[in-house]
Protein backbone atom coordinates (compact mmCIF):
# COMPACT_ATOMS: atom_id res chain seq x y z
CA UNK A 1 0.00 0.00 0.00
CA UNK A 2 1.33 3.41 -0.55
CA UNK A 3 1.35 6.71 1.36
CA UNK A 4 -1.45 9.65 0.23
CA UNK A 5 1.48 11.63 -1.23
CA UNK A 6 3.14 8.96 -3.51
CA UNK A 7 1.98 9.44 -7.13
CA UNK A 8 1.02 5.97 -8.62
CA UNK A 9 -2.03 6.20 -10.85
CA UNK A 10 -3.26 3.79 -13.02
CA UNK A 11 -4.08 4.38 -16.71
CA UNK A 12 -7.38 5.75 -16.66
CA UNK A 13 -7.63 6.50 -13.11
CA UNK A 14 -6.68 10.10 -13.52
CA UNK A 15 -10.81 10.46 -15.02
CA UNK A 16 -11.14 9.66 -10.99
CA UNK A 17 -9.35 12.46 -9.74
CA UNK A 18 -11.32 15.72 -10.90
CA UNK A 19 -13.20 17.40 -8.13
CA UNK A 20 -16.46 16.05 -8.93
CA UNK A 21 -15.44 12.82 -9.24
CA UNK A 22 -13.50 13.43 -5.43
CA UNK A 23 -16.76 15.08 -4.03
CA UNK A 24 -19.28 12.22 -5.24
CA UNK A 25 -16.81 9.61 -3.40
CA UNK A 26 -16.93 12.04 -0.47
CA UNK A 27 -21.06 11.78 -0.49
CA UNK A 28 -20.54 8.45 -1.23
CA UNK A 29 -18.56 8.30 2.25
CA UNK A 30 -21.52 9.92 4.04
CA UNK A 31 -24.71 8.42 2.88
CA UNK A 32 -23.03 4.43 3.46
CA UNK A 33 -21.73 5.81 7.24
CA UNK A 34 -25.12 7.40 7.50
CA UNK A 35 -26.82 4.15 6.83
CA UNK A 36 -24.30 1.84 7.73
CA UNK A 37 -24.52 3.67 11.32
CA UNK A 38 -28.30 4.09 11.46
CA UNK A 39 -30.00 0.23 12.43
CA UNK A 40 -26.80 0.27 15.41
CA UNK A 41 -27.96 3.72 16.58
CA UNK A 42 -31.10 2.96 17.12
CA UNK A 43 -30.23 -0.77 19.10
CA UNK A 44 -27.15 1.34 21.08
CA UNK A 45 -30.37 4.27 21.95
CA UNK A 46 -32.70 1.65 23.35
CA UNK A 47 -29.56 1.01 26.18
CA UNK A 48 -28.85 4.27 26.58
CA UNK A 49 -25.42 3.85 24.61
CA UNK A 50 -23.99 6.00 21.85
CA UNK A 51 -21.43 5.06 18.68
CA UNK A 52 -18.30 5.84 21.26
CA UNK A 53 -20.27 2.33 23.18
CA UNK A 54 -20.36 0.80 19.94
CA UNK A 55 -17.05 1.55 18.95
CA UNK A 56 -15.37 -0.24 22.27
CA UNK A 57 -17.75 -2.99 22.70
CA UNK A 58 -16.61 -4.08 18.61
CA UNK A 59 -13.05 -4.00 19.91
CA UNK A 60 -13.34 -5.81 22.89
CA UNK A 61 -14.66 -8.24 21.44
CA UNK A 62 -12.34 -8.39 18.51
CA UNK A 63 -9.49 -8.49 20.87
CA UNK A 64 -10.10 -10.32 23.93
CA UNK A 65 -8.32 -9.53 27.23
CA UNK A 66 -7.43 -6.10 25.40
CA UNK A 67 -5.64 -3.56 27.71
CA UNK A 68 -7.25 -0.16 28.40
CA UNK A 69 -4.09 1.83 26.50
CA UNK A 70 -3.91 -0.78 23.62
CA UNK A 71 -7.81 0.34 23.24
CA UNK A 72 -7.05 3.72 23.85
CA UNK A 73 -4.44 3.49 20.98
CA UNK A 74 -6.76 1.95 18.73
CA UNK A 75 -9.70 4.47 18.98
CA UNK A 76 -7.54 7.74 19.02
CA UNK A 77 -9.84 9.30 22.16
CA UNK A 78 -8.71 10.65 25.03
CA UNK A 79 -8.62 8.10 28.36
CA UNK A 80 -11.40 10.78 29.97
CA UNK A 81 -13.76 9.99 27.28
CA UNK A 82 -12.55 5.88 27.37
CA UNK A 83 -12.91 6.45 30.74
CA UNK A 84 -16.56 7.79 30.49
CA UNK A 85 -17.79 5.02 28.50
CA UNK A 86 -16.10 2.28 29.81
CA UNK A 87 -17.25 3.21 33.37
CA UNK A 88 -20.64 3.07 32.02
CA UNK A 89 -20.32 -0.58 30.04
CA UNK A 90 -18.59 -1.70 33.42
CA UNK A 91 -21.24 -0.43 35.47
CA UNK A 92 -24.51 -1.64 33.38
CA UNK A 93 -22.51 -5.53 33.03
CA UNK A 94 -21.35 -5.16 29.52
CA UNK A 95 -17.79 -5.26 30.43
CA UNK A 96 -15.50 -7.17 32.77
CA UNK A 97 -12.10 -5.23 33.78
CA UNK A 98 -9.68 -7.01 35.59
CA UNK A 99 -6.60 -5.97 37.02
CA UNK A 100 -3.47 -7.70 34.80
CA UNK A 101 -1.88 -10.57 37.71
CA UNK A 102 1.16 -9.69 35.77
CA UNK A 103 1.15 -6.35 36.13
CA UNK A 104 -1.00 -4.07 38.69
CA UNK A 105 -1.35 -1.07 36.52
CA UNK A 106 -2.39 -2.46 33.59
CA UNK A 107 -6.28 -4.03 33.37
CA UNK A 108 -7.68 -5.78 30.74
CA UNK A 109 -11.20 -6.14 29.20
CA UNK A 110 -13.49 -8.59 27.98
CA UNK A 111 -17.38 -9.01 27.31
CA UNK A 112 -19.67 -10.27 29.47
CA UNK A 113 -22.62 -12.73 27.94
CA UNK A 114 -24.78 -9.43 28.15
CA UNK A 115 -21.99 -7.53 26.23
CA UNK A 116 -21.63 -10.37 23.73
CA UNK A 117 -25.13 -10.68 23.21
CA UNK A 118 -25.44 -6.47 22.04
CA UNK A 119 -21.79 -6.65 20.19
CA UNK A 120 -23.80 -9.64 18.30
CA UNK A 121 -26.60 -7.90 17.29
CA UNK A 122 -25.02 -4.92 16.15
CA UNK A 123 -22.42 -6.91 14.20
CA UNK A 124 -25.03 -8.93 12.56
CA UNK A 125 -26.94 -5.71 11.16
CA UNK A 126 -23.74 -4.17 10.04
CA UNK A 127 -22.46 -7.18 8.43
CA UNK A 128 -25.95 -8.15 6.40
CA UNK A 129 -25.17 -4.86 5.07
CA UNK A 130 -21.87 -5.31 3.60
CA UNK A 131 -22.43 -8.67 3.05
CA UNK A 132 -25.26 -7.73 0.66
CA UNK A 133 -22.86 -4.94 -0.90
CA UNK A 134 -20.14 -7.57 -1.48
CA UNK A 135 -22.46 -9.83 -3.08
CA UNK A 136 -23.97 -6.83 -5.49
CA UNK A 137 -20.29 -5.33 -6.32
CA UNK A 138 -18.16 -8.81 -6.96
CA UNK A 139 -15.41 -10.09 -6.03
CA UNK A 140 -13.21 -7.24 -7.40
CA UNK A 141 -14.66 -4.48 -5.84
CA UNK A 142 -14.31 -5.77 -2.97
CA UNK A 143 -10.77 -6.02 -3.09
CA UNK A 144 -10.59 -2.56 -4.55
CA UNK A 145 -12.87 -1.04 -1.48
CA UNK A 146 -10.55 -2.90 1.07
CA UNK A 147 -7.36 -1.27 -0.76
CA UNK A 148 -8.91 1.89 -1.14
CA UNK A 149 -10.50 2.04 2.84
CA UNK A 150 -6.66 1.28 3.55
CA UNK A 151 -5.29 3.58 2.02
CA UNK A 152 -7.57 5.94 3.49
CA UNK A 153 -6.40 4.93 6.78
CA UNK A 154 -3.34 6.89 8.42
CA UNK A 155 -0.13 4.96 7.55
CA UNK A 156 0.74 4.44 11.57
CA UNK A 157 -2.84 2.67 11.72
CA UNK A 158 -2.28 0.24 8.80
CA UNK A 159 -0.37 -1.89 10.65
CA UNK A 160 -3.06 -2.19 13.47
CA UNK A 161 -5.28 -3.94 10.96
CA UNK A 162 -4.30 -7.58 10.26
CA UNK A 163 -7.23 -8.25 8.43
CA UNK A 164 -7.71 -11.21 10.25
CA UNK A 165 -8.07 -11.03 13.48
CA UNK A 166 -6.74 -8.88 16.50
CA UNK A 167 -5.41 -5.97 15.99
CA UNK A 168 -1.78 -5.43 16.84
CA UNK A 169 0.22 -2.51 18.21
């Protein structure tokens, strides 16, 4: 994958590039979050729970036992506003903390069965979604949106995303 600022475009591509082109990708980007968001809002609002919920329940689950920094370095928020949520997912038994045995200062999170059960179901509306898209756009699309999501991704976060599991770093 290359950097925004390297210059390799594909014959063709360049057609791509003009402003209008840029802006339709750009409402392109805001109607699929819009909807892609919406079903997950509304199950998170029932709870009392907001996307910044959403976003640590997903990677708790997707990395078990995580530790409150390495989830802190994934979602790029400050710890008073991890600390906000996560108090609240604690609290309400959607999240187990434990202290690290190991080490004292560090704790590590997991989801409880009630956790689980909400990460499920707003997994499973979220991935009918793109599982529909994936089935409408074929199979090389779908390799192109994964490159091109990537590359949209700040090059120090690429390397968080294995595509296959946990994420490292």
């Amino acid at each position: 994958m290359s950097d925004l600022g390297e210059t390799q475009i594909d014959e063709g591509l360049e057609r791509y590039l003009t402003d209008e082109e840029l802006r339709q990708a750009l409402e392109l980007l805001f109607f699929a979050y819009r909807d892609f968001t919406g079903e997950p809002d509304a199950i998170l609002a029932g709870d009392g729970f907001g996307r910044a919920h959403h976003r640590v329940i997903y990677f708790v689950k997707r990395n078990p036992f995580i530790t409150v920094n390495r989830l802190l370095g994934i979602l790029q928020i400050t710890k008073q506003s991890l600390s906000r949520v996560l108090g609240q997912l604690v609290r309400e038994g959607y999240i187990h903390q434990e202290t690290d045995p190991t080490d004292r200062r560090r704790r590590t999170l997991e989801l409880t069965e009630k956790g689980a059960e909400l990460e499920g179901r707003l997994t499973a509306c979220q991935s009918a979604r793109i599982s529909q898209a994936y089935r409408r756009a074929g199979a090389d699309a779908v390799r192109g949106f994964k490159a091109v999501l990537t590359e949209i991704i700040n090059t120090e976060d690429r390397t968080r995303f294995t595509g296959g599991g946990p994420h490292t770093g």
